[in-house]
Protein backbone atom coordinates (compact mmCIF):
# COMPACT_ATOMS: atom_id res chain seq x y z
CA UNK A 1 -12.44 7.13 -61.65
CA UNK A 2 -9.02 6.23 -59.31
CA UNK A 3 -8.59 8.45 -56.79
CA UNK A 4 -5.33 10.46 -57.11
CA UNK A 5 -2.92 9.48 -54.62
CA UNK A 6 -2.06 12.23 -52.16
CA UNK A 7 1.86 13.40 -51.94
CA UNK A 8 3.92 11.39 -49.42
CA UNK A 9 1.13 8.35 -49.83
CA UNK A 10 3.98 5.92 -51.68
CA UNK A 11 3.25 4.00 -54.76
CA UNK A 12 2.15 0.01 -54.90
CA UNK A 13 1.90 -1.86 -57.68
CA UNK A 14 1.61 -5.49 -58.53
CA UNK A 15 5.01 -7.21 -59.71
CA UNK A 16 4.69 -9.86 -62.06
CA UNK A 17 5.57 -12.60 -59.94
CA UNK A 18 1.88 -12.09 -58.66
CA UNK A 19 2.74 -10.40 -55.49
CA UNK A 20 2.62 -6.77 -54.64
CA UNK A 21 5.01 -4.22 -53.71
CA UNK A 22 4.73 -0.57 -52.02
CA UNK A 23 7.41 1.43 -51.98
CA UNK A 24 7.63 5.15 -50.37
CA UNK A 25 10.50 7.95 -49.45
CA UNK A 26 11.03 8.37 -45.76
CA UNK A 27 13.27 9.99 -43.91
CA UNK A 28 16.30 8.60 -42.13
CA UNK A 29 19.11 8.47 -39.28
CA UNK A 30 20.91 11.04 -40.25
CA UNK A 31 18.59 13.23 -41.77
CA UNK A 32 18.22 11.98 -45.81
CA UNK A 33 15.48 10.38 -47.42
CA UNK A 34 15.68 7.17 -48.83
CA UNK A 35 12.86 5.02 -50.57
CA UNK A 36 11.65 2.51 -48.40
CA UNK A 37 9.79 -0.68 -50.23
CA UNK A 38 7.97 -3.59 -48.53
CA UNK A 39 6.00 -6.48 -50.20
CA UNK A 40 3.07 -8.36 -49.65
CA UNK A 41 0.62 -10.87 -50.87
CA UNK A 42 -2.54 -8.58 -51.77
CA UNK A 43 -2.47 -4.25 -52.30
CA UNK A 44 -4.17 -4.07 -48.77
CA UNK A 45 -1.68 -5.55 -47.24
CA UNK A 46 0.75 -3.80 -48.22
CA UNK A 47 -1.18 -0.47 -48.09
CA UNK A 48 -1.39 -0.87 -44.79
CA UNK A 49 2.27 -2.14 -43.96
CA UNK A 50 2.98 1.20 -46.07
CA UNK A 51 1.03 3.36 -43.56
CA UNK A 52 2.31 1.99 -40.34
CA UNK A 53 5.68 3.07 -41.77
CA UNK A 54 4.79 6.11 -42.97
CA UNK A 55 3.03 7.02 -39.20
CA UNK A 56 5.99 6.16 -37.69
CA UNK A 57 8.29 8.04 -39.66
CA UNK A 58 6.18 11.01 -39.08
CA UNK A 59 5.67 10.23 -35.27
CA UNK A 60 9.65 11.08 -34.74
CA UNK A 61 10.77 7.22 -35.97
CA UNK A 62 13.14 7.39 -38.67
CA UNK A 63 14.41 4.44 -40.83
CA UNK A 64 17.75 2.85 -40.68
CA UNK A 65 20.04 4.71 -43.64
CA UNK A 66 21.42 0.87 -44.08
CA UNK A 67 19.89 -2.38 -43.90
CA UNK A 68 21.19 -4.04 -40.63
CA UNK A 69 21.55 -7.57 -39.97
CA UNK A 70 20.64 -8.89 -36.34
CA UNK A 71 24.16 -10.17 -35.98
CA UNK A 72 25.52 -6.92 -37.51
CA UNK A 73 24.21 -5.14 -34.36
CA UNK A 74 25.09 -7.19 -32.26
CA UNK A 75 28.36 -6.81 -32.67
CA UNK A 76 28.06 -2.82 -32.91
CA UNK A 77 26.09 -3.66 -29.48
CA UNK A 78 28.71 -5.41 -27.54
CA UNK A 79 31.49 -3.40 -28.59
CA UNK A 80 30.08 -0.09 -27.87
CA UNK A 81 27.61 -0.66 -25.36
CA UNK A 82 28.00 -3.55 -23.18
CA UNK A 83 31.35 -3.96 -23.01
CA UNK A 84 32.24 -0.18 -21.52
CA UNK A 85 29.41 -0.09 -19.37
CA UNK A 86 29.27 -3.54 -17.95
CA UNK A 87 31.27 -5.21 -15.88
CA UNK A 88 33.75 -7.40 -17.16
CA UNK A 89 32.41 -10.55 -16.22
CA UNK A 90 28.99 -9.43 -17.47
CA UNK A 91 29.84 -9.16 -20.53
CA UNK A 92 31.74 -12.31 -21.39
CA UNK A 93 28.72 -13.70 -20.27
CA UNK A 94 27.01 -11.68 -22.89
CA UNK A 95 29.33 -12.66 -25.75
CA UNK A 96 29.69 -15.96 -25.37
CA UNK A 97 25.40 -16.17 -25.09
CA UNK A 98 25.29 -13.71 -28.38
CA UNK A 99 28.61 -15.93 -30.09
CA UNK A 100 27.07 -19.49 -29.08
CA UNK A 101 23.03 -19.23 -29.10
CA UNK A 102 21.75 -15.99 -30.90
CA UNK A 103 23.83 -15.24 -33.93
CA UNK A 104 23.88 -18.73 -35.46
CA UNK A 105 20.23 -19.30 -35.35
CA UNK A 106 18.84 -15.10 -36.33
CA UNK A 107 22.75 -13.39 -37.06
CA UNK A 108 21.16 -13.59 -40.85
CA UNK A 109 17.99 -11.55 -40.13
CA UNK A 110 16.95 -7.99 -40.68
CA UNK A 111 16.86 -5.87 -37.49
CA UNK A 112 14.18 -3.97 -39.03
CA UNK A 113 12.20 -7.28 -40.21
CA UNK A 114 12.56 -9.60 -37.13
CA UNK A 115 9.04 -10.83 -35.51
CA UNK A 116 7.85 -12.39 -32.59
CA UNK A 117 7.31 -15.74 -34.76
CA UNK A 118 10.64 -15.89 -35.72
CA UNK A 119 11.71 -15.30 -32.44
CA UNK A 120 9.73 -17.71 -30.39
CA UNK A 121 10.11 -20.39 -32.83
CA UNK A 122 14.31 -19.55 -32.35
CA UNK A 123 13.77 -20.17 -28.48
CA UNK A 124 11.26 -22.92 -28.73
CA UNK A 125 14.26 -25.31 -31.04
CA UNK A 126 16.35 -24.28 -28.04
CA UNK A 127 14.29 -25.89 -25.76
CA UNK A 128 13.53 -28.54 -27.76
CA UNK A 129 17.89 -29.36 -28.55
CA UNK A 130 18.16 -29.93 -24.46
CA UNK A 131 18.75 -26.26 -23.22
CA UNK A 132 17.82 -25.79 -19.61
CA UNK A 133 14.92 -23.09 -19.00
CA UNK A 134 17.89 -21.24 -17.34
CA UNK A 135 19.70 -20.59 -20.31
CA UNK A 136 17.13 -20.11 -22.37
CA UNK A 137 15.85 -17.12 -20.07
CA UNK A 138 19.38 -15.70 -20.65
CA UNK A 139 19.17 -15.77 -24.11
CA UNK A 140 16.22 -13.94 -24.31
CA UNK A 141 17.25 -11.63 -21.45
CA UNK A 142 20.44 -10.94 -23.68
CA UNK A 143 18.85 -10.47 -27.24
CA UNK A 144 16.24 -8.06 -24.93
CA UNK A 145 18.55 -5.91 -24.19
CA UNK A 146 20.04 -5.67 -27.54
CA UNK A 147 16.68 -4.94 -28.73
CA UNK A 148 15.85 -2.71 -26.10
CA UNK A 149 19.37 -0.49 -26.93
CA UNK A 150 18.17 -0.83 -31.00
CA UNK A 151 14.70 1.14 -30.01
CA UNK A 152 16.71 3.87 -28.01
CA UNK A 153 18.45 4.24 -31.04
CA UNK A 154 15.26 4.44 -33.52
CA UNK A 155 16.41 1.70 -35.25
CA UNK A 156 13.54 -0.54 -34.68
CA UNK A 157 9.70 0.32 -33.82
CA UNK A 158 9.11 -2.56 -30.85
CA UNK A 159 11.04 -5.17 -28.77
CA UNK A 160 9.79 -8.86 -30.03
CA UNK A 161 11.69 -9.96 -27.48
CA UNK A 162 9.36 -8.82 -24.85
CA UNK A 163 6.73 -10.40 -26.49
CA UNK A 164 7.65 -14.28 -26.58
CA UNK A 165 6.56 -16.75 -23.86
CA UNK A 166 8.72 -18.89 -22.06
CA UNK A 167 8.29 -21.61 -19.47
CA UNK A 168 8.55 -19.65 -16.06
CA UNK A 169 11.91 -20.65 -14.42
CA UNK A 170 12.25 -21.55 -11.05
CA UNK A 171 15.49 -20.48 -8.75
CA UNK A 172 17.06 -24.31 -7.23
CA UNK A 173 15.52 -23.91 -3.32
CA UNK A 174 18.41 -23.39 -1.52
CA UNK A 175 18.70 -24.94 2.21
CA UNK A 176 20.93 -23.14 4.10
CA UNK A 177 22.78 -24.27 7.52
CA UNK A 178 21.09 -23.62 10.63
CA UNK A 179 23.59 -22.09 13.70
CA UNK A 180 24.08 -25.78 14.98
CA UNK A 181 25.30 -26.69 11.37
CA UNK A 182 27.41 -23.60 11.10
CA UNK A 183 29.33 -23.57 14.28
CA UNK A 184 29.87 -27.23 14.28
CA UNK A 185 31.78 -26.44 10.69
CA UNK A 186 33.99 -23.75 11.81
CA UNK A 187 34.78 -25.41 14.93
CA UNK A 188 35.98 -28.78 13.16
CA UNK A 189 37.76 -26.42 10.59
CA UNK A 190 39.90 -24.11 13.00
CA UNK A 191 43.30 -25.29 12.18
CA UNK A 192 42.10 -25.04 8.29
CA UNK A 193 44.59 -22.64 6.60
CA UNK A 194 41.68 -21.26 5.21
CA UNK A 195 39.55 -20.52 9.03
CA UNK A 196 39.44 -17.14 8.95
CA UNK A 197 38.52 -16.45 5.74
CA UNK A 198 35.47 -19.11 6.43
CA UNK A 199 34.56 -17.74 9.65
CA UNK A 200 33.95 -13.92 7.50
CA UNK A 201 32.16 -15.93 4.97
CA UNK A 202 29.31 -17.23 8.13
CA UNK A 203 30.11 -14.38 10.15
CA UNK A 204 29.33 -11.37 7.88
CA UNK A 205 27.90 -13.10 4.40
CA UNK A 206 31.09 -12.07 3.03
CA UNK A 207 30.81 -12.83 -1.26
CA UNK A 208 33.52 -14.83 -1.95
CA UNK A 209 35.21 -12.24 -3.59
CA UNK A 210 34.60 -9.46 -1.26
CA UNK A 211 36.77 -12.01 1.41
CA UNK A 212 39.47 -12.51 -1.17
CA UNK A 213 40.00 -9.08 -1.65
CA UNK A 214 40.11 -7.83 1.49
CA UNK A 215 43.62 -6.13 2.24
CA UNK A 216 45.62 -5.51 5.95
CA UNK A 217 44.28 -1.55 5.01
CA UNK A 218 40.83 -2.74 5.63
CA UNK A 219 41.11 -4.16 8.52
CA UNK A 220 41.27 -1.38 11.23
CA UNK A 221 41.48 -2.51 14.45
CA UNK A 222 41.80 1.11 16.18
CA UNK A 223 38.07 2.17 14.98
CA UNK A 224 37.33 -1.74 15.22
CA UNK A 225 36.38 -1.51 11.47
CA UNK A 226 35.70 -4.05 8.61
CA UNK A 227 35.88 -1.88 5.30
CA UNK A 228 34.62 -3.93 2.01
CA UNK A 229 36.28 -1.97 -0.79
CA UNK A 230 36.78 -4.74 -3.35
CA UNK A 231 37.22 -7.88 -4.53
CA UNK A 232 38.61 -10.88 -6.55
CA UNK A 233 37.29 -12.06 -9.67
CA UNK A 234 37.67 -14.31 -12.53
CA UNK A 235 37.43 -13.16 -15.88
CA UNK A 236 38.38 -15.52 -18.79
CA UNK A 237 41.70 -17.17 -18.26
CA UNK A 238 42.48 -14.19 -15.66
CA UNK A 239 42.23 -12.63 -12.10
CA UNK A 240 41.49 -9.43 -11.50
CA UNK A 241 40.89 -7.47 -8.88
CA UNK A 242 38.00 -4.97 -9.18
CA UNK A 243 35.44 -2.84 -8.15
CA UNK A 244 31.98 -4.62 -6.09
CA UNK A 245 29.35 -5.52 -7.64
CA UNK A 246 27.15 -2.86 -6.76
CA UNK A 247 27.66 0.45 -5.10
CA UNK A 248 25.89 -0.92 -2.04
CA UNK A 249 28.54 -3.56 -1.33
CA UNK A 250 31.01 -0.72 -0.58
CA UNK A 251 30.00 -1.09 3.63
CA UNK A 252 31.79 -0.88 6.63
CA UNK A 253 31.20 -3.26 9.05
CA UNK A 254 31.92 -3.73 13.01
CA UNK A 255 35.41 -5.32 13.48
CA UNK A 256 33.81 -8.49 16.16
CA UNK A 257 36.22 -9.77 18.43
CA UNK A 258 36.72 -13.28 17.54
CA UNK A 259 36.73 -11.88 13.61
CA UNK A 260 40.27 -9.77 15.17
CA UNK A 261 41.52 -12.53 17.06
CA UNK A 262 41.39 -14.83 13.91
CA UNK A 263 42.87 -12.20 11.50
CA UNK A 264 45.38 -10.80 13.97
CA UNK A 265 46.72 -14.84 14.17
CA UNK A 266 46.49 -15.68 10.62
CA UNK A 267 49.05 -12.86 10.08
CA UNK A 268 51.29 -13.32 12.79
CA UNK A 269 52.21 -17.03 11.30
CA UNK A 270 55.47 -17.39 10.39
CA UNK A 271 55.09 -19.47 7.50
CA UNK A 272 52.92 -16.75 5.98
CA UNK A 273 54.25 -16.58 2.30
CA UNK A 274 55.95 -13.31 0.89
CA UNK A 275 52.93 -11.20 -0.90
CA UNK A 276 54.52 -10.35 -4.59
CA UNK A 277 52.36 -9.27 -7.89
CA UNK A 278 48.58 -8.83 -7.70
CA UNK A 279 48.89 -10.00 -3.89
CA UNK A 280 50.16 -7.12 -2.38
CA UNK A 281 48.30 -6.52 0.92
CA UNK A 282 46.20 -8.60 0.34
CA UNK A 283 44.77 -11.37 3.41
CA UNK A 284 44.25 -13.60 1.61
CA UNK A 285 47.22 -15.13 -1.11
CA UNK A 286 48.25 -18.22 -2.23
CA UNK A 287 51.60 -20.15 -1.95
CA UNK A 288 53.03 -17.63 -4.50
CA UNK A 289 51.77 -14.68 -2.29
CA UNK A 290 49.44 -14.09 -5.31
CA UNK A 291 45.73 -13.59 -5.38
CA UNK A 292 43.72 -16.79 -4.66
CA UNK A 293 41.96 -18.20 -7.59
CA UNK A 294 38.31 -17.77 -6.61
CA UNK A 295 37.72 -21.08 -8.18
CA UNK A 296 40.12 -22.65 -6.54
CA UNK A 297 38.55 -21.37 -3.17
CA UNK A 298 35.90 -22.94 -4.18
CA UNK A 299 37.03 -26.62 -4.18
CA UNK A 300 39.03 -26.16 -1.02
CA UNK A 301 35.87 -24.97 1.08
CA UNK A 302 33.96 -28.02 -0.64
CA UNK A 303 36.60 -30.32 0.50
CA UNK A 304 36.32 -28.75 4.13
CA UNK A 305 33.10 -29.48 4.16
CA UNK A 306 33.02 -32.87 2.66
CA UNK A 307 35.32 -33.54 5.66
CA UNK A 308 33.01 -31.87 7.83
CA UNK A 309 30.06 -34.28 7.04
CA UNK A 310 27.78 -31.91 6.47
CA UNK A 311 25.33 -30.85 3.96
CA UNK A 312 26.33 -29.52 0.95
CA UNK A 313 26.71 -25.98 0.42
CA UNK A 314 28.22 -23.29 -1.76
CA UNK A 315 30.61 -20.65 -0.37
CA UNK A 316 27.51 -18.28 -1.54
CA UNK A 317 24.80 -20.83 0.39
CA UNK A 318 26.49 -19.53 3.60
CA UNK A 319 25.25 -15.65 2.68
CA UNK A 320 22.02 -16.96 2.65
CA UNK A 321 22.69 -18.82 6.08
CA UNK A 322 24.07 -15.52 7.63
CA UNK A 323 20.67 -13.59 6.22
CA UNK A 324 18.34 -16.33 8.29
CA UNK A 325 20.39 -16.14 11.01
CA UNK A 326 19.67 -12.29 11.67
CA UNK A 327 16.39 -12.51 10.47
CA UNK A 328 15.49 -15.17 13.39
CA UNK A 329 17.38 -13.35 15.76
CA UNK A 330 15.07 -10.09 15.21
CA UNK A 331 17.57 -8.04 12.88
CA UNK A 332 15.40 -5.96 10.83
CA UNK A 333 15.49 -6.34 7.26
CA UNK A 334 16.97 -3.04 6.79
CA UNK A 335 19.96 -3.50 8.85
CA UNK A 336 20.60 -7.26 7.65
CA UNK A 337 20.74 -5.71 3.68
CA UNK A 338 23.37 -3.24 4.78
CA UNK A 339 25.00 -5.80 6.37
CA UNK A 340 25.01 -8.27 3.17
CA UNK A 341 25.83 -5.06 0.60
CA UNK A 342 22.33 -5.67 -0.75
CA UNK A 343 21.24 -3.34 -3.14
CA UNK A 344 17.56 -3.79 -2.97
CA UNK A 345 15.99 -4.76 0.24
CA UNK A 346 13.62 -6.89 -1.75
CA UNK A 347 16.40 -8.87 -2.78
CA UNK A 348 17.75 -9.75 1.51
CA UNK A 349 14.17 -10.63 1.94
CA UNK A 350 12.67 -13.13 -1.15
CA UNK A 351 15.90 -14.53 -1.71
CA UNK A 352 18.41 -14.23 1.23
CA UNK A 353 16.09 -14.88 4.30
CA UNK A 354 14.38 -18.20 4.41
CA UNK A 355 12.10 -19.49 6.65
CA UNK A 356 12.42 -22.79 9.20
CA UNK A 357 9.67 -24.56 10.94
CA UNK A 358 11.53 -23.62 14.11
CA UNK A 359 10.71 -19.90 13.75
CA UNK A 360 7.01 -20.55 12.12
CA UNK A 361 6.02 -22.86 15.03
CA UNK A 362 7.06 -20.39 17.59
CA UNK A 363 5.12 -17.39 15.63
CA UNK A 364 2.09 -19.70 15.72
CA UNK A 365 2.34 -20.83 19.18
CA UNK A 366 2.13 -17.53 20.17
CA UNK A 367 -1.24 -17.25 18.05
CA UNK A 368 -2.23 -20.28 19.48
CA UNK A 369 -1.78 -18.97 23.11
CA UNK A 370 -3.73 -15.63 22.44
CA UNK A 371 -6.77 -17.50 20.83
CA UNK A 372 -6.98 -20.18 23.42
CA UNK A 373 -6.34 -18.35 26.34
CA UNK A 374 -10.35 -17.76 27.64
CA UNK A 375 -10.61 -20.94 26.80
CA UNK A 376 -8.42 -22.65 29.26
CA UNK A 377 -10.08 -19.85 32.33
CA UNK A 378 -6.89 -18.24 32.28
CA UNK A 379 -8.23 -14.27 31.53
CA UNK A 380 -11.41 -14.40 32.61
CA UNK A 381 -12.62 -11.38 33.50
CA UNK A 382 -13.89 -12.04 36.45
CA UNK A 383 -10.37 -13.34 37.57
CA UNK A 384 -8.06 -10.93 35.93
CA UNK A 385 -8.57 -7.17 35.50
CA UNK A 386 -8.21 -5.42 31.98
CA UNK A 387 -4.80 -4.63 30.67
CA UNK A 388 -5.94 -0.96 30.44
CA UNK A 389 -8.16 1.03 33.53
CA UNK A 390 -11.18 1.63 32.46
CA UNK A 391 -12.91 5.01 34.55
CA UNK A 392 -15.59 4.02 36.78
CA UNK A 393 -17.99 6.24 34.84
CA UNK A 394 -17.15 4.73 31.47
CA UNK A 395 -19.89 2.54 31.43
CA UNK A 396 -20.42 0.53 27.97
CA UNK A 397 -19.34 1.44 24.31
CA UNK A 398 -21.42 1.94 21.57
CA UNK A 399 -20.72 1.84 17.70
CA UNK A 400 -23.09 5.20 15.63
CA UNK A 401 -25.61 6.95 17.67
CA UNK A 402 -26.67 10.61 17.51
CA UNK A 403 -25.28 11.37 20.60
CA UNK A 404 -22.12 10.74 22.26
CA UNK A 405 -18.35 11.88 22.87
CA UNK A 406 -16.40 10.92 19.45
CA UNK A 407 -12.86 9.26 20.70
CA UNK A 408 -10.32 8.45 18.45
CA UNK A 409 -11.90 5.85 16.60
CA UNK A 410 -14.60 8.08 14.34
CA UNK A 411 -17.43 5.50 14.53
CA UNK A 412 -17.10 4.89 18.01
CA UNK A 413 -18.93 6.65 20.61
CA UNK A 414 -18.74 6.51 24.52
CA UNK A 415 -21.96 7.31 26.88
CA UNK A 416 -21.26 8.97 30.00
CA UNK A 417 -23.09 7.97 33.27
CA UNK A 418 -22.09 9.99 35.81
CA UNK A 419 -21.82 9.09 39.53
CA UNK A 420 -23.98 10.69 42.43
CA UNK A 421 -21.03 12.85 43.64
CA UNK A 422 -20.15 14.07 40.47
CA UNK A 423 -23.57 15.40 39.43
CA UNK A 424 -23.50 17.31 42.79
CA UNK A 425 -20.02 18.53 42.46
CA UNK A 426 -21.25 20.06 38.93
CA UNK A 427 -24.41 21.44 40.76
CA UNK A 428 -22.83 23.54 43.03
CA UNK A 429 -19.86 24.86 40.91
CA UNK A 430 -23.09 26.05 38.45
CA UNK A 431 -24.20 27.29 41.47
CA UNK A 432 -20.99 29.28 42.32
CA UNK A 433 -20.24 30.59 39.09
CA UNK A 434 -24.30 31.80 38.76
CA UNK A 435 -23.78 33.75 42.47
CA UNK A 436 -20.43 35.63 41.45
CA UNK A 437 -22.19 36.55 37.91
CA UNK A 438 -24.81 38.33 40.02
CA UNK A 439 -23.04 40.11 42.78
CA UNK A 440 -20.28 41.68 39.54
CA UNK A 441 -23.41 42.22 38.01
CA UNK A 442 -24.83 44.58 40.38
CA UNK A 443 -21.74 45.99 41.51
CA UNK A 444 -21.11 47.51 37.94
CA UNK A 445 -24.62 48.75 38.20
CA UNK A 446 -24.20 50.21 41.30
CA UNK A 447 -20.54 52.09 40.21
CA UNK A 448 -22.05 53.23 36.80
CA UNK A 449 -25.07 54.95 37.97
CA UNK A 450 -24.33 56.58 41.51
CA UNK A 451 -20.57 56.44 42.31
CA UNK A 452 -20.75 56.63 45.62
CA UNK A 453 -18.90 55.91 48.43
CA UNK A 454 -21.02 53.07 49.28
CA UNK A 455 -20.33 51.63 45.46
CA UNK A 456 -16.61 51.85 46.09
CA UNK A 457 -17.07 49.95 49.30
CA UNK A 458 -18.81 47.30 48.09
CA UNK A 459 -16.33 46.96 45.02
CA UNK A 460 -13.95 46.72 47.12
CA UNK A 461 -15.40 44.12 49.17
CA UNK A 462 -15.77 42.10 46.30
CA UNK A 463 -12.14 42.49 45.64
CA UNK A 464 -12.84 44.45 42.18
CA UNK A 465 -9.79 47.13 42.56
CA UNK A 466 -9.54 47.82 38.65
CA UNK A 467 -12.80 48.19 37.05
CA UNK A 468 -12.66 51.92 37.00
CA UNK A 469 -9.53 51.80 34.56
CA UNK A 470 -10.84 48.56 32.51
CA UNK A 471 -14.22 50.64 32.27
CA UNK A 472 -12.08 54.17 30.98
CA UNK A 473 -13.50 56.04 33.90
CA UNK A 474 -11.78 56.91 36.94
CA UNK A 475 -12.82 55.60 40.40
């Protein structure tokens, strides 16, 4: 006999194109129930597709009241999440990523039906059509955080995103200039129309930005102040200036003296342009007194260094030269990520601060002189005394033991042997202490049972005047 199929179960059946169907009444979104149906090849498949669903819904999970496409949400994503809570230039990287690389390829898929198969094989084809491991990373990253948003939303159960493999990618080593390399640069560049605003890139690991949109305001010269408040950027077609990139890049920094001296004679020139539109107050402007073009910043400070003959580097390259540069003059790490607007001191120190074979040989010479230096006769002990004064009586150290003086170290133990002089010194204060004992001993006899003049007397010889009132008894 079938068993009778408990309320809430669902119903499957076989259809008659040989495969079978489930189909049960869940609740959804906003609050109605609506008959849910998946399909499989055999009834215990689907039986238990049918009870993960059913678990879920009754785990807090509800159903979507509408099928949704993957592209659908995407576009409900970017609208009304990323693009009012990311920066602007984060999310036209996001759209273009979602517009170019995710919706053509799964824009056609259910959210609710989209695996971990369909997804890796998506980002293997990418790899295989040429994509760099970069870009593949960000597409993932990008349909992650969709995902990741869809799940907040009880839309979807799990993030198959998460669960692809990639090929690990691998940040492009950056070299950056050593102090040589970087004063050599800003010494061939000095008449460079563009000095100053190099000098605060090396100087302070200035972002390019931050140095663009720097304005007269920030530079106070009576509190000898450098205040980082904003900065250029290029979104689309456009510049705007805008917030920093994080709320850590909002710093003040110490106004240096040859920082003033450059600023204070870059806007004393009397060819200085006249600052209209977006470049009012601003350092930093074009030949229209408009905001410089970061891009076109860009080129200029290559060109200066192609003149320069030296290596190449980025205008961002010399952040990471500024970062070595305090770490091998012993700035500590916490200081040189305020200085760089670092949000994470992680970040100054895995990425920012590289090391040279300058500072590792010196760290190892130094390990080299400590472990060679008995070798060589040079602290013998014999010839040199110990760094710390031992006492005369502190004769040898020994590690556990029953007996002993404990110091700090728990497990180790220090013997005493005592010198001839001491021993007798302790003798005779023993000896001292034993004699007074005695004579107060029979002094207080002497009071308590006779008190008599000769009693008083001999208290008083002893120098006892206040035993009587210590005692409750008067004399």
């Amino acid at each position: 006999m079938a068993r009778r199929r408990a309320n809430g179960e669902g119903t499957i059946y076989q259809r008659k194109d040989g495969r079978w169907e489930g189909a049960v009444y869940l609740q959804t979104v906003s609050g109605q129930r609506k008959r849910i149906r998946t399909y499989g090849n055999t009834a215990a498949e689907v039986r238990t597709a049918l009870a993960l669903q059913i678990n879920a819904n009754q785990t807090g999970v509800p159903v979507a009241d509408t099928p949704l496409s993957v592209g659908t949400y995407l576009d409900y994503w970017l609208a009304n999440i990323a693009k009012p809570n990311r920066r602007p230039k984060t999310y036209l990287l996001y759209e273009l990523t979602v517009r170019l690389h995710i919706k053509p390829a799964l824009g056609v898929k259910s959210l609710t039906r989209l695996s971990v198969a369909q997804v890796q094989e998506f980002l293997n084809s990418q790899l295989a059509a040429g994509r760099s491991i970069r870009t593949v990373h960000l597409i993932r990253t990008v349909l992650s955080a969709a995902l990741t948003r869809a799940m907040r939303e009880e839309r979807i159960v799990r993030n198959v995103a998460r669960l692809v493999e990639l090929p690990p990618w691998r940040r492009k080593e950056i070299v950056p200039w050593t102090a040589d390399q970087a004063s050599e640069f800003l010494s061939i560049n000095q008449d460079h129309p563009l000095y100053p605003a190099f000098l605060l890139l090396v100087l302070y690991g200035l972002r390019r930005g931050e140095v663009l949109g720097l304005r007269w305001e920030d530079v106070d010269e009576a509190e000898r102040e450098l205040h980082i408040r904003q900065q250029v950027l290029h979104v689309g077609s456009a510049v705007h200036i805008g917030p920093l990139k994080t709320e850590a890049g909002q710093r003040d920094l110490p106004l240096l003296d040859v920082a003033s001296r450059a600023l204070t004679s870059d806007r004393d020139k009397a060819d200085r342009p006249t600052e209209v539109g977006n470049g009012v107050g601003l350092v930093f402007v074009s030949r229209a007194g408009t905001a410089i073009e970061p891009n076109n910043f860009g080129r200029r400070f290559q060109l200066a260094v192609a003149a320069s003959g030296l290596p190449r580097v980025t205008p961002h390259h010399l952040r990471h030269t500024t970062a070595t540069l305090l770490k091998n003059a012993g700035v500590p790490a916490r200081d040189t990520q305020l200085i760089l607007g670092h949000a994470h001191i992680s970040t100054t120190q895995q990425l920012y601060q590289h090391g040279d074979l300058e500072g590792q040989r010196r760290g190892l010479s130094a390990i080299e002189r400590a472990l060679t230096a008995g070798l060589d006769g040079s602290r013998s002990r014999q010839i040199l005394p110990s760094e710390q004064p031992i006492p005369q009586y502190l004769q040898r150290f020994q590690s556990g033991g029953p007996g002993g003086t404990r110091t700090l170290d728990i497990l180790l133990k220090s013997h005493l042997q005592p010198t001839y002089e001491q021993r007798l010194t302790e003798v005779k204060l023993l000896a001292r202490v034993r004699q007074r004992a005695w004579i107060l001993g029979s002094a207080a006899v002497i009071f308590s049972r006779q008190q008599t003049t000769v009693g008083r007397l001999a208290l008083a010889a002893l120098g006892v005047q206040s035993l009587g009132r210590e005692t409750g008894r008067s004399p």
